[in-house]
Protein backbone atom coordinates (compact mmCIF):
# COMPACT_ATOMS: atom_id res chain seq x y z
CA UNK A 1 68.26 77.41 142.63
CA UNK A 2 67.67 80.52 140.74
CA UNK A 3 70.01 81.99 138.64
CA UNK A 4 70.70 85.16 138.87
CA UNK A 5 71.41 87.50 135.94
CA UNK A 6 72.88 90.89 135.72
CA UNK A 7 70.78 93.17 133.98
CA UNK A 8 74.12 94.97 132.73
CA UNK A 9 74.37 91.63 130.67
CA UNK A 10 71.54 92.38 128.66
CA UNK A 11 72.53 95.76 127.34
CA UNK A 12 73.86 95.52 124.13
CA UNK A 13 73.86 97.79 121.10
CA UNK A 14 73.11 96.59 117.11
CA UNK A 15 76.11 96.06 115.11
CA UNK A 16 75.56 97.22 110.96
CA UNK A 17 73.57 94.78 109.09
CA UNK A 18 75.40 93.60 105.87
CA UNK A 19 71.96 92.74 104.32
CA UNK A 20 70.66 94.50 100.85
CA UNK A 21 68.50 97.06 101.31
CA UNK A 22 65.00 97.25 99.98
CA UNK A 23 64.91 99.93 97.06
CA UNK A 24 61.68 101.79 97.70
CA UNK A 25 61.98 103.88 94.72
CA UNK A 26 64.35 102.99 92.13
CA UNK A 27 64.74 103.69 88.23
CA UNK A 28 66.81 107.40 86.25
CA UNK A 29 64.88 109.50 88.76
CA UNK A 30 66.80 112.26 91.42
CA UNK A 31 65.01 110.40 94.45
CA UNK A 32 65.99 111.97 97.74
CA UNK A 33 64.93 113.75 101.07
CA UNK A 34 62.08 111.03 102.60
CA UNK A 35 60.15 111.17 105.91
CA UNK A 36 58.39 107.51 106.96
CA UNK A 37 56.06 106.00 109.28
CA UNK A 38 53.65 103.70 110.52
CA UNK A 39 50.14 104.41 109.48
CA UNK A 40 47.05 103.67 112.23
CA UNK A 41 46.14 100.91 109.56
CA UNK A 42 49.31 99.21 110.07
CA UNK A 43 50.76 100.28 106.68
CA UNK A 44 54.26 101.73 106.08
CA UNK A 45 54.15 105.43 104.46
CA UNK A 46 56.96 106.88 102.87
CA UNK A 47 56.86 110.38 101.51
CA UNK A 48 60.59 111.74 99.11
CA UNK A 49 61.07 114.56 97.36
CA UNK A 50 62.00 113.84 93.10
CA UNK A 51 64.18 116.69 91.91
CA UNK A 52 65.61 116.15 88.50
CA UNK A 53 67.53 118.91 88.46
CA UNK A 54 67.55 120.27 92.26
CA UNK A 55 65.33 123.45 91.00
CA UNK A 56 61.75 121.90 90.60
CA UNK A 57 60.74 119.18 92.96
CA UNK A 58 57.83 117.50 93.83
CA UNK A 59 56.89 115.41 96.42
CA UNK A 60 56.05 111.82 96.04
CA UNK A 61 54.20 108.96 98.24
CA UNK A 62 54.39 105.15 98.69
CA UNK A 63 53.06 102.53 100.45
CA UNK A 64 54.40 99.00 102.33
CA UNK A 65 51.63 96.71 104.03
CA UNK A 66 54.22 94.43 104.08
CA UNK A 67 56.72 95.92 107.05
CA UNK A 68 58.91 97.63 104.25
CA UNK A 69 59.38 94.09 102.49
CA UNK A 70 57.57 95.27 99.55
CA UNK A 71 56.48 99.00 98.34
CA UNK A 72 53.56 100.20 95.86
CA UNK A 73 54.67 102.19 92.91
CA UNK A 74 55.12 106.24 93.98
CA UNK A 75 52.07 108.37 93.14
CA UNK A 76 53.28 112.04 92.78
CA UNK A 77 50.87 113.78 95.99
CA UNK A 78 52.30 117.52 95.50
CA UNK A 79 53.22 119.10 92.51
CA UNK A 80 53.62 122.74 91.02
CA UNK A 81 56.05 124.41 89.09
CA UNK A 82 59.01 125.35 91.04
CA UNK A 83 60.58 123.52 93.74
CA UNK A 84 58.70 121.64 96.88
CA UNK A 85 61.40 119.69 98.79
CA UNK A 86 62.31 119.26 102.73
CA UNK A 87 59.52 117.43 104.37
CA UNK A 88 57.74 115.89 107.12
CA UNK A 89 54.42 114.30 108.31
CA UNK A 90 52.27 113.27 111.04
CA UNK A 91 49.30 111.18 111.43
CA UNK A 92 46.42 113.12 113.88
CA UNK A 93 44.55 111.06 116.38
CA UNK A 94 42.22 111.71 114.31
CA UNK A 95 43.62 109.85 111.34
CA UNK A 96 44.38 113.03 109.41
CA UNK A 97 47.93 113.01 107.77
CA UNK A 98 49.19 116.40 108.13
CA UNK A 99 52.16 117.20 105.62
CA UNK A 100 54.46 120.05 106.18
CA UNK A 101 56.91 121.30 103.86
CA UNK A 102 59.43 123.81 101.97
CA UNK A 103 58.31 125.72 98.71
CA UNK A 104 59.38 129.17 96.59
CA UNK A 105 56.53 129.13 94.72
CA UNK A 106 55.45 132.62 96.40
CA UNK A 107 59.04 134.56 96.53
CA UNK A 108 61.37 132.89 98.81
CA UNK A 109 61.20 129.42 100.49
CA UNK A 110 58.23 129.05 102.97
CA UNK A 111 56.91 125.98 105.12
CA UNK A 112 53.96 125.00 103.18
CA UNK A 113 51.03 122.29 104.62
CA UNK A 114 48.44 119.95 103.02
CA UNK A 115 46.56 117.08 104.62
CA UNK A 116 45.16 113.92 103.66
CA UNK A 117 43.06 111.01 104.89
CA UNK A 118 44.53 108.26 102.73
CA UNK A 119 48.29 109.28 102.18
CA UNK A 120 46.99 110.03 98.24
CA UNK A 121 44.46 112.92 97.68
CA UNK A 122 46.23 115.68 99.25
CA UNK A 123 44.37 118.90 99.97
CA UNK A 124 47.04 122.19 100.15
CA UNK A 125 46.85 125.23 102.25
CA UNK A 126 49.61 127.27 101.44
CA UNK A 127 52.45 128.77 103.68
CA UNK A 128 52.03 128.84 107.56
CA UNK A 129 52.50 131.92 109.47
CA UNK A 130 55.69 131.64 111.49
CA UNK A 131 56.07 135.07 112.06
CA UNK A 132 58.49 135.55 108.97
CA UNK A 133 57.83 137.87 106.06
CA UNK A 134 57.69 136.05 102.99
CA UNK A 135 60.81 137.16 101.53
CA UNK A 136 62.63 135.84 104.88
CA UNK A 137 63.67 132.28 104.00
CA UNK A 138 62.07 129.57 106.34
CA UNK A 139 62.30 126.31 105.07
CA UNK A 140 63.27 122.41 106.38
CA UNK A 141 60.56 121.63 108.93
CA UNK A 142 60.46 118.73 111.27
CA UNK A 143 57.33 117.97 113.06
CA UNK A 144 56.61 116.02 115.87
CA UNK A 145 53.48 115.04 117.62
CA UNK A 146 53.11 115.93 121.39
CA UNK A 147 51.39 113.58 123.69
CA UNK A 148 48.58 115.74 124.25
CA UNK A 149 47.84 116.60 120.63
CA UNK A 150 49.58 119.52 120.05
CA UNK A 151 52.62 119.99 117.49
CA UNK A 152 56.00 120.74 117.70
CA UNK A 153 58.28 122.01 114.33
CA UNK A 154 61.89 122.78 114.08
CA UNK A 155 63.32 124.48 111.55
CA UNK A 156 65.79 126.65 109.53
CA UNK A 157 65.11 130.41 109.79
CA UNK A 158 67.20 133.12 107.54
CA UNK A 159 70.14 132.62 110.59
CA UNK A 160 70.20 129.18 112.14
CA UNK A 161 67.59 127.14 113.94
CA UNK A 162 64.36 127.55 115.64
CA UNK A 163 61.12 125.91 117.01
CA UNK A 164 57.52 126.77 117.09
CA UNK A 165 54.30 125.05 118.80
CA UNK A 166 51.13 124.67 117.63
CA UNK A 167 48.39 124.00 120.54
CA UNK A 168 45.83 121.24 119.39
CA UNK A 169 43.33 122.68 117.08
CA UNK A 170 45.13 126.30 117.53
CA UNK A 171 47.87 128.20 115.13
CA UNK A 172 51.39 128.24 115.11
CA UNK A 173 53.14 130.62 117.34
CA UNK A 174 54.73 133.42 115.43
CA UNK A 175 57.39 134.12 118.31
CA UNK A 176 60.48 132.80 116.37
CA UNK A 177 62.15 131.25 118.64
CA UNK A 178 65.90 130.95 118.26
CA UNK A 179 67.72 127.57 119.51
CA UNK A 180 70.73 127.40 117.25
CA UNK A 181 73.07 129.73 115.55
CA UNK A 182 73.93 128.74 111.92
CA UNK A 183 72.06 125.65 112.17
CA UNK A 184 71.13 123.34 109.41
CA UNK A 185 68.90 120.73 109.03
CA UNK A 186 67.64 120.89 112.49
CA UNK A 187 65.25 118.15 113.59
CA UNK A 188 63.54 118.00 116.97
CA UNK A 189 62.48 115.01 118.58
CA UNK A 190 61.02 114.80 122.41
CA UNK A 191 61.92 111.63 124.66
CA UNK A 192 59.44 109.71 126.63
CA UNK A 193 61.27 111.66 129.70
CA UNK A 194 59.97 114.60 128.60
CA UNK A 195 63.38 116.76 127.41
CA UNK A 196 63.61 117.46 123.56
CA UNK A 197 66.97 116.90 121.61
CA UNK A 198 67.76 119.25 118.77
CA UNK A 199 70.33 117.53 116.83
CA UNK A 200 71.57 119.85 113.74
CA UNK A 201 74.80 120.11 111.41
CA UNK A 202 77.22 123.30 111.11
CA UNK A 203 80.20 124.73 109.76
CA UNK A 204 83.03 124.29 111.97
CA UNK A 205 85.70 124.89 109.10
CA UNK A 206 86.43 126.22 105.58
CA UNK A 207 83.76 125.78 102.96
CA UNK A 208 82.08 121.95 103.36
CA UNK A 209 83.17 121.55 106.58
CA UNK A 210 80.36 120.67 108.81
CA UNK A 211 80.17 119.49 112.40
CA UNK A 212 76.73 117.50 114.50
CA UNK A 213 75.50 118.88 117.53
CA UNK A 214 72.74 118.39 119.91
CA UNK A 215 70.82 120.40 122.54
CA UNK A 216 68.30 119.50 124.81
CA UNK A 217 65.34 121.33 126.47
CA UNK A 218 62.35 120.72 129.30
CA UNK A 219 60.48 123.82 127.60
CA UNK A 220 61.35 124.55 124.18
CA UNK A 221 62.63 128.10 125.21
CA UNK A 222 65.92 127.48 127.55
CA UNK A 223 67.84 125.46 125.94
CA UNK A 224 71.20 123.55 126.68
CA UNK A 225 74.91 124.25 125.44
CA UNK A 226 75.80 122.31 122.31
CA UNK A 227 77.20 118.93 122.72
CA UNK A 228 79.14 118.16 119.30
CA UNK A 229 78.80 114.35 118.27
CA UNK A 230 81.67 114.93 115.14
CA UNK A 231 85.01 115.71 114.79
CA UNK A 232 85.80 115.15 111.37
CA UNK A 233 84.27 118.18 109.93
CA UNK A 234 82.21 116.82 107.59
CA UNK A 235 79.22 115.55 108.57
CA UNK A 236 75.43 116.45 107.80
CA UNK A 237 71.84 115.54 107.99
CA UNK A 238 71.70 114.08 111.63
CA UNK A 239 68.04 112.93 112.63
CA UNK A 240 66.94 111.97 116.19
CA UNK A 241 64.85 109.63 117.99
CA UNK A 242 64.09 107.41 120.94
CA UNK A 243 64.94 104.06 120.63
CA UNK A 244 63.15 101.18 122.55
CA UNK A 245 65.67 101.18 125.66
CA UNK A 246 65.28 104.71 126.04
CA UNK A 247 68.24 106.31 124.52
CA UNK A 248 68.57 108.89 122.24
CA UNK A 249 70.42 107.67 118.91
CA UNK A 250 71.42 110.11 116.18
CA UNK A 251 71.88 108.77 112.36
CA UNK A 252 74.02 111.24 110.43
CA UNK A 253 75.92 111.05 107.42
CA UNK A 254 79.68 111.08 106.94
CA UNK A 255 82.05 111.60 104.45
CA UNK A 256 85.35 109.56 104.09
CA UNK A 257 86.90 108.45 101.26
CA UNK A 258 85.33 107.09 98.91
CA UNK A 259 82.12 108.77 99.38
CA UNK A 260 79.17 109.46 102.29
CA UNK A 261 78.10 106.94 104.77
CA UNK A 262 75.89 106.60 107.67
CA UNK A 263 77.06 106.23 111.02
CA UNK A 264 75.10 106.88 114.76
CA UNK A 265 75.80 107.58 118.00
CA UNK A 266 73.74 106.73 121.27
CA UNK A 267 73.43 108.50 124.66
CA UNK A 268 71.56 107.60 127.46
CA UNK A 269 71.68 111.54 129.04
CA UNK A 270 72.35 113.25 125.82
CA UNK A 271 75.73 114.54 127.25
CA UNK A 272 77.71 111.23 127.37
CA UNK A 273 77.83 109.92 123.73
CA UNK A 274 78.98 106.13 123.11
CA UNK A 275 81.44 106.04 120.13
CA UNK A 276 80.38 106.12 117.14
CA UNK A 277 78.83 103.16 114.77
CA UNK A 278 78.85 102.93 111.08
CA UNK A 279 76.05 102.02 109.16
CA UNK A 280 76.39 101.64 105.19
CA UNK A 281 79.87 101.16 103.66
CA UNK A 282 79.37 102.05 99.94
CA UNK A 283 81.86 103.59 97.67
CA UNK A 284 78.70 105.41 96.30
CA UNK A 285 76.91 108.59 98.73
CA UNK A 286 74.55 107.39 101.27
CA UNK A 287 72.69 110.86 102.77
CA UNK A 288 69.42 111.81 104.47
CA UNK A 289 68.59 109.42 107.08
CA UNK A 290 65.26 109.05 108.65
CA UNK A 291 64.55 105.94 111.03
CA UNK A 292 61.98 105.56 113.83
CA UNK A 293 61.89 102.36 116.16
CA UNK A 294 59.27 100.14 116.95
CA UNK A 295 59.03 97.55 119.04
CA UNK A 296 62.78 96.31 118.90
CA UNK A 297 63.65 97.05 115.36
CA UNK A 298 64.89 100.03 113.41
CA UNK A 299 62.88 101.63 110.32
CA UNK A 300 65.52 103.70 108.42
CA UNK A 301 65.53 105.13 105.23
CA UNK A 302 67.79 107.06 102.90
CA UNK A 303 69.16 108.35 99.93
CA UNK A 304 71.69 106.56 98.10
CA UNK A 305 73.21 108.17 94.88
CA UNK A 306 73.19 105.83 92.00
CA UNK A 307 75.05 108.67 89.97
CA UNK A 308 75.84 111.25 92.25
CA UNK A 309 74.43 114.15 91.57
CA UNK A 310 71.75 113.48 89.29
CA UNK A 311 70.49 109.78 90.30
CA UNK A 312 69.40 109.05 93.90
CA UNK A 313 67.70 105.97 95.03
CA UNK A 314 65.58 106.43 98.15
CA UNK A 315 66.53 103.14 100.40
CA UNK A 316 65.02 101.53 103.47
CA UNK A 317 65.99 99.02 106.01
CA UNK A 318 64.72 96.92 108.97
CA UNK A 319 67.03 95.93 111.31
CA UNK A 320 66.79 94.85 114.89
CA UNK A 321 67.58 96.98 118.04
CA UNK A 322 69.58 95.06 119.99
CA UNK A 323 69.23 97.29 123.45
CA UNK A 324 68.11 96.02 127.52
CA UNK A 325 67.17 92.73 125.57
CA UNK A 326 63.45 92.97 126.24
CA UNK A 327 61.18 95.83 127.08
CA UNK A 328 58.69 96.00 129.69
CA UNK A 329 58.54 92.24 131.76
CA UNK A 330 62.24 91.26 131.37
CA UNK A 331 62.44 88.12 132.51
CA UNK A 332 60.16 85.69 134.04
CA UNK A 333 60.57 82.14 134.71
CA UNK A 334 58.51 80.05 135.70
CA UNK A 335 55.61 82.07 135.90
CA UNK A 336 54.85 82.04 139.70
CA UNK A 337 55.29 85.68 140.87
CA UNK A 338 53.10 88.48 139.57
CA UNK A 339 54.74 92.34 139.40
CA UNK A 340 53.01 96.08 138.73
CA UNK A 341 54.10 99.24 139.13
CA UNK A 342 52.07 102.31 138.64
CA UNK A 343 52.00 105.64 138.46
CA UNK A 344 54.09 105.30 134.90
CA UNK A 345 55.14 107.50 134.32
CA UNK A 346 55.68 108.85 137.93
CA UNK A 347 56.82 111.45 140.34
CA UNK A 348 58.20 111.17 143.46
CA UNK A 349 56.66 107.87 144.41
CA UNK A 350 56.04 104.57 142.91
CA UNK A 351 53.56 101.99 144.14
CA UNK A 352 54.65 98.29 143.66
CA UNK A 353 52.31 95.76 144.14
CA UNK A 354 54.00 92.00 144.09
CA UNK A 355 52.32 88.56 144.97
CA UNK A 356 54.92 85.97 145.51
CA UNK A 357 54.81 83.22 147.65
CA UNK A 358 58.67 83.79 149.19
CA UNK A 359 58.96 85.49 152.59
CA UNK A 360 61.58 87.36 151.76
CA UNK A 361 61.66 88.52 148.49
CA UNK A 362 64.49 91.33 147.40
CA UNK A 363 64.60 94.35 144.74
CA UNK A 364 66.94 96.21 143.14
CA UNK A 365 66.78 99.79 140.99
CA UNK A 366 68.63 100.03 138.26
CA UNK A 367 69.33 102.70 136.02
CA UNK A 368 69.47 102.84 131.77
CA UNK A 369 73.39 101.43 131.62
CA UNK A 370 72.47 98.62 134.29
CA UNK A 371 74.12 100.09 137.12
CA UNK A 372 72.70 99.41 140.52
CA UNK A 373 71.24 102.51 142.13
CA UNK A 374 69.71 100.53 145.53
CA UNK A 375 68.97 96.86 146.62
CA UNK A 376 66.76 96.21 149.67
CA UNK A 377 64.24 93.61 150.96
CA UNK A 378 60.42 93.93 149.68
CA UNK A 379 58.39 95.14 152.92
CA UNK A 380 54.94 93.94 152.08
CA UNK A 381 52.99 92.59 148.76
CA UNK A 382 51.85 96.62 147.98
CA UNK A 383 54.00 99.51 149.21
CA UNK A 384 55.47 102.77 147.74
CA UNK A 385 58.77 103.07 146.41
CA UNK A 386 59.99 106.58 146.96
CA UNK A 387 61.76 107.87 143.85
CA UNK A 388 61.66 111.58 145.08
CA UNK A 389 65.55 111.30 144.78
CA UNK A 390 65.73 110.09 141.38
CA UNK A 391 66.69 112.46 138.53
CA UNK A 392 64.05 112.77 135.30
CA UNK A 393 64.74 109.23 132.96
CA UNK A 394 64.08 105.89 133.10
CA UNK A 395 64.95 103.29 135.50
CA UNK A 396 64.31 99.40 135.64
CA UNK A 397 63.09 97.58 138.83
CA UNK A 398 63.69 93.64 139.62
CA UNK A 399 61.95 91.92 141.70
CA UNK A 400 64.01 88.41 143.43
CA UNK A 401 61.73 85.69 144.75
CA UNK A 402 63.17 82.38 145.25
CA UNK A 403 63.11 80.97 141.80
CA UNK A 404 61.42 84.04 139.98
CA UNK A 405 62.63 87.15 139.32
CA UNK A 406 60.67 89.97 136.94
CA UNK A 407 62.31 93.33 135.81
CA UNK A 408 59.89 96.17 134.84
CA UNK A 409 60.86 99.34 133.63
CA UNK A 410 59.28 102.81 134.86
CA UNK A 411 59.63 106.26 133.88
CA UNK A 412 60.44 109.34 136.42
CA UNK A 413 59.02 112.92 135.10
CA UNK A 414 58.15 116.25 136.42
């Protein structure tokens, strides 16, 4: 007799690890804004920014081949005489490790690139042309990699937030394109679904006082209303991503007495936010969080101020993603039943091909939060599954035969 499991069950959400952090760079140095990410070679790169006295920093790199265990000493990749500081960085299909970043050493701040094909000799190529005059302060980019090559940056303009693309092998666009009024720290990320999130901080008060919100897109021109994620009114530095269920989570600092902490929040829509989750509970700062997920853990890093404000720490922990409880094949027993589902992602129609030996096997759709959209009996071994009716997300099909049962998960865009 099978048993039968509730895919609701299964969906659970990572509680704060109480485990010491690896300290990727330590020692007297101001250690702070980092970017990281896996490498095609399997090694962990970490790029921070080391400003002694918030006027004149440069932009280090480091190395983990050991999952973040472990990291190489920092080798200084970008250096000059006044400040270089809010960063990001891709790796190119082509193994190229683009760099992007903010700089006033011509007049005002500008989003300056360099690339690399090791992560240590670093060839620079000045300011990109946004569209801005030089003397128009751009700075704080975020860039993201788009599945067919091309690139996608958010960042602060003179008023707020925007977003420019870059085709594959073209230019930026120069068009300027506005997405959030007073925004800082915007970051952009873009979920498997296809919508980007732009998750930014701004004042909602007196002086200090900052708020989170998100917005979300299909086309990186019409975007959303805000949805705010804070109430408290002082909260900064949120950073998006995907995680490996298919939400969106959002790490953002917070400050409550004693000092800042990190917290998230995850959505499955972007509209409906769980509550929110603490992270770190320090009596010292902990700012600047950058994670991405991969398989079913969490990278993050951050800055954590030794001696606030002169001493930061740049930080990094793994922790697991506790989410649906595995990804693609849930569940499988006793290995008798075979499932596949392609198009994926798909349309409006899904072909499932099953080879079971019941006569009357069963499925049932359900959606992210394990709520049962549709249950039915299987008609033949191969047949398509119309999911015409299905909003844009992701959805999870199980398959009941007699004592097997398989759940895989598919993906509805257009």
């Amino acid at each position: 007799m099978k048993t039968t499991y509730a895919l609701s069950a299964v969906i659970l959400f990572c509680s704060v690890l109480t485990a010491d952090p690896v300290v990727v760079s330590g020692g007297p140095e101001n250690d702070y804004e980092s970017w990281i990410a896996r490498l095609h070679d399997n090694r962990l790169m970490l790029v921070f920014c080391r400003n002694p006295d918030w006027e004149s920093g440069d932009l280090y790199v480091t190395f983990s081949n050991d999952s973040g265990s472990t990291w190489d000493s920092a080798i200084a990749i970008i250096e000059d005489t006044l400040n270089q500081s809010t960063l990001s960085f891709v790796q190119m299909p082509d193994d190229t490790i683009r760099l992007w970043y903010a700089s006033n050493e011509i007049d005002d701040y500008q989003i300056y690139t360099a690339f690399s094909a090791d992560g240590v000799s670093w060839t620079e190529q000045g300011p990109i042309d946004l569209g801005w005059q030089a003397w128009q302060r751009h700075f704080d980019p975020t860039v993201i990699l788009e599945p067919d090559g091309s690139l996608t940056m958010s960042y602060r303009g003179p008023d707020g937030g925007y977003i420019a693309h870059c085709p594959a092998g073209g230019t930026w666009d120069t068009m300027r394109t506005y997405v959030a009024p007073l925004a800082y720290r915007p970051r952009v990320m873009k979920h498997s679904n296809g919508t980007y999130l732009y998750a930014y901080h701004r004042r909602t008060g007196s002086s200090y006082e900052y708020d989170v919100f998100v917005r979300t897109s299909i086309d990186r021109v019409n975007w959303s209303d805000s949805v705010r994620l804070t109430v408290n009114r002082n909260s900064h530095d949120p950073f998006p991503n995907e995680t490996p269920d298919s939400a969106y989570l959002v790490y953002y600092a917070k400050a409550e007495y004693p000092a800042y902490n990190l917290y998230r929040r995850r959505s499955f829509d972007a509209v409906n936010w769980e509550a929110e989750e603490q992270i770190t509970a320090s009596s010292n700062n902990n700012t600047q969080p950058h994670f991405f997920c991969e398989s079913d853990d969490i990278y993050l890093a951050w800055a954590y101020a030794v001696y606030f404000p002169d001493d930061h720490d740049v930080y990094f922990e793994r922790s697991p993603y506790l989410g649906i409880a595995e990804k693609n094949e849930y569940i499988k027993q006793n290995g008798a039943m075979a499932l596949d589902v392609y198009p994926n992602p798909c349309t409006d129609v899904l072909t499932v091909c099953i080879n079971t030996k019941s006569t009357l096997p069963t499925q049932t759709l359900y959606d992210v939060q394990g709520r049962v959209l549709h249950t039915s009996i299987i008609p033949s071994s191969r047949y398509v599954y119309d999911t015409s009716w299905l909003p844009n997300g992701t959805y999870f099909l199980e398959v009941n035969s007699d004592d097997d049962f398989l759940i895989k998960r598919f993906t509805v865009v257009r």
